[in-house]
N, C-alpha and C. Protein backbone atom coordinates (compact mmCIF):
# COMPACT_ATOMS: atom_id res chain seq x y z
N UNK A 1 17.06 16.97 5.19
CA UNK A 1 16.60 17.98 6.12
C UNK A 1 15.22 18.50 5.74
N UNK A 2 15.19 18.48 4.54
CA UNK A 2 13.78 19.11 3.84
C UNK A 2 13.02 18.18 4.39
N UNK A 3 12.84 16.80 4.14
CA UNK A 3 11.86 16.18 4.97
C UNK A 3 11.52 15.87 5.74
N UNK A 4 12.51 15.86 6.68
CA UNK A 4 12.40 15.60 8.71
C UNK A 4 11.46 17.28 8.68
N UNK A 5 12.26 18.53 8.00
CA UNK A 5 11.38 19.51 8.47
C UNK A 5 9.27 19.49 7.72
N UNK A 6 9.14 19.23 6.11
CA UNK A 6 8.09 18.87 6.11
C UNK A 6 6.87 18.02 7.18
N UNK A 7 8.17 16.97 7.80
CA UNK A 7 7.38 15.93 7.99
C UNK A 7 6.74 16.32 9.67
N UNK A 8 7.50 17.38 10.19
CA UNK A 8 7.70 17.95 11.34
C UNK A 8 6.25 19.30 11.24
N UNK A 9 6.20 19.95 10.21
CA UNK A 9 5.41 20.49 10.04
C UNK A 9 3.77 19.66 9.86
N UNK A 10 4.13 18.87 9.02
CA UNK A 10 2.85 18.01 9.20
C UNK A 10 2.08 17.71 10.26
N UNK A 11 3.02 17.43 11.54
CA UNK A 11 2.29 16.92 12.70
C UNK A 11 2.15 17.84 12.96
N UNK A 12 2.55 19.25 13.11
CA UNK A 12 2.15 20.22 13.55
C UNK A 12 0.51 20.92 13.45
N UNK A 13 0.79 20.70 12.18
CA UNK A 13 -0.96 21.06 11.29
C UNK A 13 -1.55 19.96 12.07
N UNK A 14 -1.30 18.45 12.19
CA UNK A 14 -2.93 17.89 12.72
C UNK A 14 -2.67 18.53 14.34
N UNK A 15 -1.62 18.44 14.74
CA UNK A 15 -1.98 18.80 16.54
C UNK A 15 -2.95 20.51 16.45
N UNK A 16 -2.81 20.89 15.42
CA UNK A 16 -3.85 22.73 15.20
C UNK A 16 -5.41 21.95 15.46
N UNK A 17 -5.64 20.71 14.86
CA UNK A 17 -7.06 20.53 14.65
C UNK A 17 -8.09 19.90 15.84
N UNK A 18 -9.15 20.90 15.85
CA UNK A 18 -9.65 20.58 17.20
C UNK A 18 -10.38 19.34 17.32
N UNK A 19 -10.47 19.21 18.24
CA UNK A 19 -11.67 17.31 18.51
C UNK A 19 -10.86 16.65 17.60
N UNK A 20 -9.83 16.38 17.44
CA UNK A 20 -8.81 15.15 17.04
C UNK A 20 -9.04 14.13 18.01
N UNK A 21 -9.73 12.61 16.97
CA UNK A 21 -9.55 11.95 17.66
C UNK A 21 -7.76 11.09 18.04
N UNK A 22 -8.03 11.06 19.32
CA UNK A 22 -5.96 10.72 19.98
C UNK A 22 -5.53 9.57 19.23
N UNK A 23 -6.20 8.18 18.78
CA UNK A 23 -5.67 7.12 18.55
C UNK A 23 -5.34 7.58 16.90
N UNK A 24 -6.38 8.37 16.11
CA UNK A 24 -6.42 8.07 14.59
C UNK A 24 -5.24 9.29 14.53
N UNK A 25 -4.88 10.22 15.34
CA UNK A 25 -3.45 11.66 15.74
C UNK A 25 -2.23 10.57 15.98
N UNK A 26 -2.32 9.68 16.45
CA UNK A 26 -1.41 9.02 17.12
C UNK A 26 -1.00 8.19 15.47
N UNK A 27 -1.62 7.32 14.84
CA UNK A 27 -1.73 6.51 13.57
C UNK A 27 -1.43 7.20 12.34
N UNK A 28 -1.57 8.79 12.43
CA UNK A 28 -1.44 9.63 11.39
C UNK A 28 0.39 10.34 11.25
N UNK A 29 0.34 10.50 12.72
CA UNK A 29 1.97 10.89 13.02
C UNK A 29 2.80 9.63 12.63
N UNK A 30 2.60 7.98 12.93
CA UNK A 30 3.50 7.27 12.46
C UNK A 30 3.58 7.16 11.02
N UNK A 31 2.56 7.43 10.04
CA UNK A 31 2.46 7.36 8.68
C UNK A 31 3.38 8.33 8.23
N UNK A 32 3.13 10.01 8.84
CA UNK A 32 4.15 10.73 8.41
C UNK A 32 6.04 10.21 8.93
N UNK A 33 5.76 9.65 10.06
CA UNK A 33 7.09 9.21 10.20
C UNK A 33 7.27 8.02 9.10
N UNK A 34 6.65 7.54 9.02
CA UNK A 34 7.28 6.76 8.06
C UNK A 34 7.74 6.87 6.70
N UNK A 35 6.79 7.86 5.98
CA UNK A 35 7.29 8.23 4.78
C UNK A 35 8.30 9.43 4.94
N UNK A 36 9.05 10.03 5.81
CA UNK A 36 10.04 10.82 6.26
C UNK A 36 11.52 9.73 6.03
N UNK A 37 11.13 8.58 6.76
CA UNK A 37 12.06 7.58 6.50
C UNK A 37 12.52 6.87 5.51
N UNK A 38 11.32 6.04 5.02
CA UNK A 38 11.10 6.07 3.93
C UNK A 38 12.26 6.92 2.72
N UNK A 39 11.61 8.14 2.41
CA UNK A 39 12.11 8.91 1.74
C UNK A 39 13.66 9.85 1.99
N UNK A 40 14.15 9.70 3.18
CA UNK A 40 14.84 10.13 3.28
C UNK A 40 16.64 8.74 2.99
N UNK A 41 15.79 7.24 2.79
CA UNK A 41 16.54 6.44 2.68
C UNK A 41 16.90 6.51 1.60
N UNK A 42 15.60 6.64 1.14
CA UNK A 42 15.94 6.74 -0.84
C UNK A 42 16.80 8.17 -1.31
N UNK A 43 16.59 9.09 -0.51
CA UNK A 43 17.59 10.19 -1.16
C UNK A 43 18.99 10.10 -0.77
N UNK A 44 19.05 9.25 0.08
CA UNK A 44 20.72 8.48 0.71
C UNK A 44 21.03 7.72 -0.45
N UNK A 45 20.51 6.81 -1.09
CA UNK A 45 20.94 6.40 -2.23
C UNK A 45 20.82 6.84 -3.71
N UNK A 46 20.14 8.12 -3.89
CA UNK A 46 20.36 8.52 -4.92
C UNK A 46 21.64 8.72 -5.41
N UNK A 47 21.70 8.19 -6.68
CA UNK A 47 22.89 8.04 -7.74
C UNK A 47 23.33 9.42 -8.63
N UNK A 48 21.92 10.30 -8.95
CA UNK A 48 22.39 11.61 -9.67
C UNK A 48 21.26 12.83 -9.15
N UNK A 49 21.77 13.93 -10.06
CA UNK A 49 21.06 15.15 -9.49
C UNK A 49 19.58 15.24 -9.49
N UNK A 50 19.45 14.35 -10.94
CA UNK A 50 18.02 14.55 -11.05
C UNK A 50 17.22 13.21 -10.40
N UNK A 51 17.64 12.24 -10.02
CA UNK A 51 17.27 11.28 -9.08
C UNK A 51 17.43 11.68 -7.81
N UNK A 52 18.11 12.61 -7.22
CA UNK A 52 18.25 13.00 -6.22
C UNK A 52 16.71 14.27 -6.07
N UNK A 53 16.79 15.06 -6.93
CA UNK A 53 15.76 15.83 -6.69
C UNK A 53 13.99 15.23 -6.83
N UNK A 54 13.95 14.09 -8.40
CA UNK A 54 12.73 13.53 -8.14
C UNK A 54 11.98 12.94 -7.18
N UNK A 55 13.41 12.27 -6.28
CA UNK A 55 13.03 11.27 -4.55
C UNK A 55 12.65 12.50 -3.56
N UNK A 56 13.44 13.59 -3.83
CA UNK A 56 12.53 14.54 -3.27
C UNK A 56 11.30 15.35 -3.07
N UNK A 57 11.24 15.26 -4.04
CA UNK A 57 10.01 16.05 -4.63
C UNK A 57 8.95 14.96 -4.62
N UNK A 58 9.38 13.92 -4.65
CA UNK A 58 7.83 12.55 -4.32
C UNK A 58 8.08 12.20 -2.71
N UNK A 59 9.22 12.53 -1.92
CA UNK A 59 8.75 12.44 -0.10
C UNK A 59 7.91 13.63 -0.32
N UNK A 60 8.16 14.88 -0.30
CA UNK A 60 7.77 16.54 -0.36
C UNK A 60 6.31 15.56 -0.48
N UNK A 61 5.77 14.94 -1.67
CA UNK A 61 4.28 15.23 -1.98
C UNK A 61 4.01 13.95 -1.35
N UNK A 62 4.42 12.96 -0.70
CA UNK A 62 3.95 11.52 -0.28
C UNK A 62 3.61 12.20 1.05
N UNK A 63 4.71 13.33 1.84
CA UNK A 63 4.53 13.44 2.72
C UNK A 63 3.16 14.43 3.32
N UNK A 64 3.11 15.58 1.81
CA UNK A 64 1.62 16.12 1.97
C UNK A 64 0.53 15.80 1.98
N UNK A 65 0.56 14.67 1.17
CA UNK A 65 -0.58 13.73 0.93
C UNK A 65 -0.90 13.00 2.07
N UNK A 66 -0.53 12.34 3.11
CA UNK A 66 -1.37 11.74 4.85
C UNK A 66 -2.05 12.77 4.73
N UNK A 67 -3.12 11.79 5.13
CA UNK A 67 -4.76 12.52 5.76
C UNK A 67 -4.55 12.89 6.86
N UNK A 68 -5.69 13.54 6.99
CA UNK A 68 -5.76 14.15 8.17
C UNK A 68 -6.54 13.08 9.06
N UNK A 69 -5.78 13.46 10.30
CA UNK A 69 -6.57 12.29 11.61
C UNK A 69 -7.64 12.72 11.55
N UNK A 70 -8.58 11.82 11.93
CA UNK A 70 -10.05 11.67 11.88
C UNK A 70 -10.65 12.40 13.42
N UNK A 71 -11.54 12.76 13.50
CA UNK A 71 -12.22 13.67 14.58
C UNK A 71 -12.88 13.13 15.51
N UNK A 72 -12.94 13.31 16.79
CA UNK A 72 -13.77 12.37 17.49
C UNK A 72 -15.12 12.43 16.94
N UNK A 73 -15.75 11.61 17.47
CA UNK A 73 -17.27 10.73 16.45
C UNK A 73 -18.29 12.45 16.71
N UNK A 74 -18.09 12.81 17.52
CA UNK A 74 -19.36 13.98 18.16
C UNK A 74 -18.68 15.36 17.27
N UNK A 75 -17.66 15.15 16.51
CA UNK A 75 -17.32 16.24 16.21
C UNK A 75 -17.27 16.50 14.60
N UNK A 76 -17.64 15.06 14.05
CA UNK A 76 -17.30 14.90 12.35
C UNK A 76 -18.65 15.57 11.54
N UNK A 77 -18.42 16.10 10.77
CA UNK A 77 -19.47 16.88 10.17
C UNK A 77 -20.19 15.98 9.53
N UNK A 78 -21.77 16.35 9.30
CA UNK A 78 -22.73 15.92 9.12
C UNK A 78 -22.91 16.34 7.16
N UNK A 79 -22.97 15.26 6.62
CA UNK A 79 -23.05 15.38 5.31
C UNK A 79 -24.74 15.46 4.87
N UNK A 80 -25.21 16.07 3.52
CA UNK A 80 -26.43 16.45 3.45
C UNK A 80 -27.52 15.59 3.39
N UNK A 81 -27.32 14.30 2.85
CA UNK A 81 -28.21 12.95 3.01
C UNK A 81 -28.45 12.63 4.77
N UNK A 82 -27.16 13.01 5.58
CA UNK A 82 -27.90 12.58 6.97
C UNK A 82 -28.81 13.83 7.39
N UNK A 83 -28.73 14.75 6.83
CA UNK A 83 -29.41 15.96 7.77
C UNK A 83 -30.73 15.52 6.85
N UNK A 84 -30.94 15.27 5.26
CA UNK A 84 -32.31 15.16 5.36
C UNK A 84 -33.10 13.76 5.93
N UNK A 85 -32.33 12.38 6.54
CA UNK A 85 -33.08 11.49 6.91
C UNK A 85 -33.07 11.92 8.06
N UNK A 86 -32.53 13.46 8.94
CA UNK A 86 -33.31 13.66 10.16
C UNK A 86 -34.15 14.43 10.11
N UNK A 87 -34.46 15.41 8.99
CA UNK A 87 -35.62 16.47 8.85
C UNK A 87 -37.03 15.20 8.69
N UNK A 88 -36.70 14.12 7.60
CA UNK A 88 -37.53 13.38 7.82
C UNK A 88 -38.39 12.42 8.91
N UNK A 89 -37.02 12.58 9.58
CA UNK A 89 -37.73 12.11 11.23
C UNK A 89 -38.30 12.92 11.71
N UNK A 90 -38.53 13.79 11.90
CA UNK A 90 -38.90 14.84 12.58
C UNK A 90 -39.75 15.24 12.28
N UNK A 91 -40.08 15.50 10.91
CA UNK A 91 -41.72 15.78 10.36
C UNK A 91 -42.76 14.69 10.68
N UNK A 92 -41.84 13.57 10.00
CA UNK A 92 -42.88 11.94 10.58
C UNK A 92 -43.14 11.91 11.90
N UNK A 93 -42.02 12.46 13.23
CA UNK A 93 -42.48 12.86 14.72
C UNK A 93 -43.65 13.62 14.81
N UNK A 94 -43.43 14.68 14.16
CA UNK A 94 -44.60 15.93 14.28
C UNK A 94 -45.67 15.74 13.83
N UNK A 95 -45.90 14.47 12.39
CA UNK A 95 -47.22 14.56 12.11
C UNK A 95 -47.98 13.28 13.37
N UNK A 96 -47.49 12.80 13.68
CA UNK A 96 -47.59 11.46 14.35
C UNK A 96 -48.52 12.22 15.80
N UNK A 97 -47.15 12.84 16.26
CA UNK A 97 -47.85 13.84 17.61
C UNK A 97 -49.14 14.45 17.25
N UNK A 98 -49.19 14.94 16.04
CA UNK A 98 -50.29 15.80 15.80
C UNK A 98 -51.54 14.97 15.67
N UNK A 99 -51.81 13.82 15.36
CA UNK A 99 -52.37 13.17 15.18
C UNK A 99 -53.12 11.91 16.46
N UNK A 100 -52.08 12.29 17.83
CA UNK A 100 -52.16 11.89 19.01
C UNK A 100 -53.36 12.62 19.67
N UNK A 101 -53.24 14.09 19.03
CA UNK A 101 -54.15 15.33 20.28
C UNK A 101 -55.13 15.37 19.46
């Protein structure tokens, strides 16, 4: 039950995130389904208490661990190497123009 509900919460958190792209939301929910399954097979066959609780406690963190779906392309943040090869465009624009008049 612990992990149908984790795994239930999971999709919950990516459907919160805005500009989700649908196909990589769609690819992210079967991963969590799968390690729900996954893990919930293996705690069907656990043999003792403490094998029973370790298979838990590794769905619990297999299942926290899926990434997060990826964002549509217009929405993924801009890391600091691309913002300075566009400041660099832009100065090289400006001196260029300036050099037109």
């Amino acid at each position: 039950m612990a992990l149908a509900q984790a795994g239930q919460e999971k999709k919950q958190d990516f459907a919160k995130i805005a500009h989700v792209d649908q196909q990589s939301l769609h690819k992210q929910e079967k991963v969590v389904d799968h390690e729900v399954a996954f893990y919930q097979k293996r705690v069907g066959q656990a043999k003792t208490t403490v094998e029973l609780a370790r298979t838990l406690a590794d769905g619990l963190h297999a299942i926290n661990d899926v990434a997060n779906p990826d964002l549509q392309i217009d929405y993924q943040p801009v890391s600091l190497a691309e913002v300075k090869v566009a400041v660099v465009a832009l100065e090289e624009r400006g001196r260029s123009t300036k050099k037109a008049f």
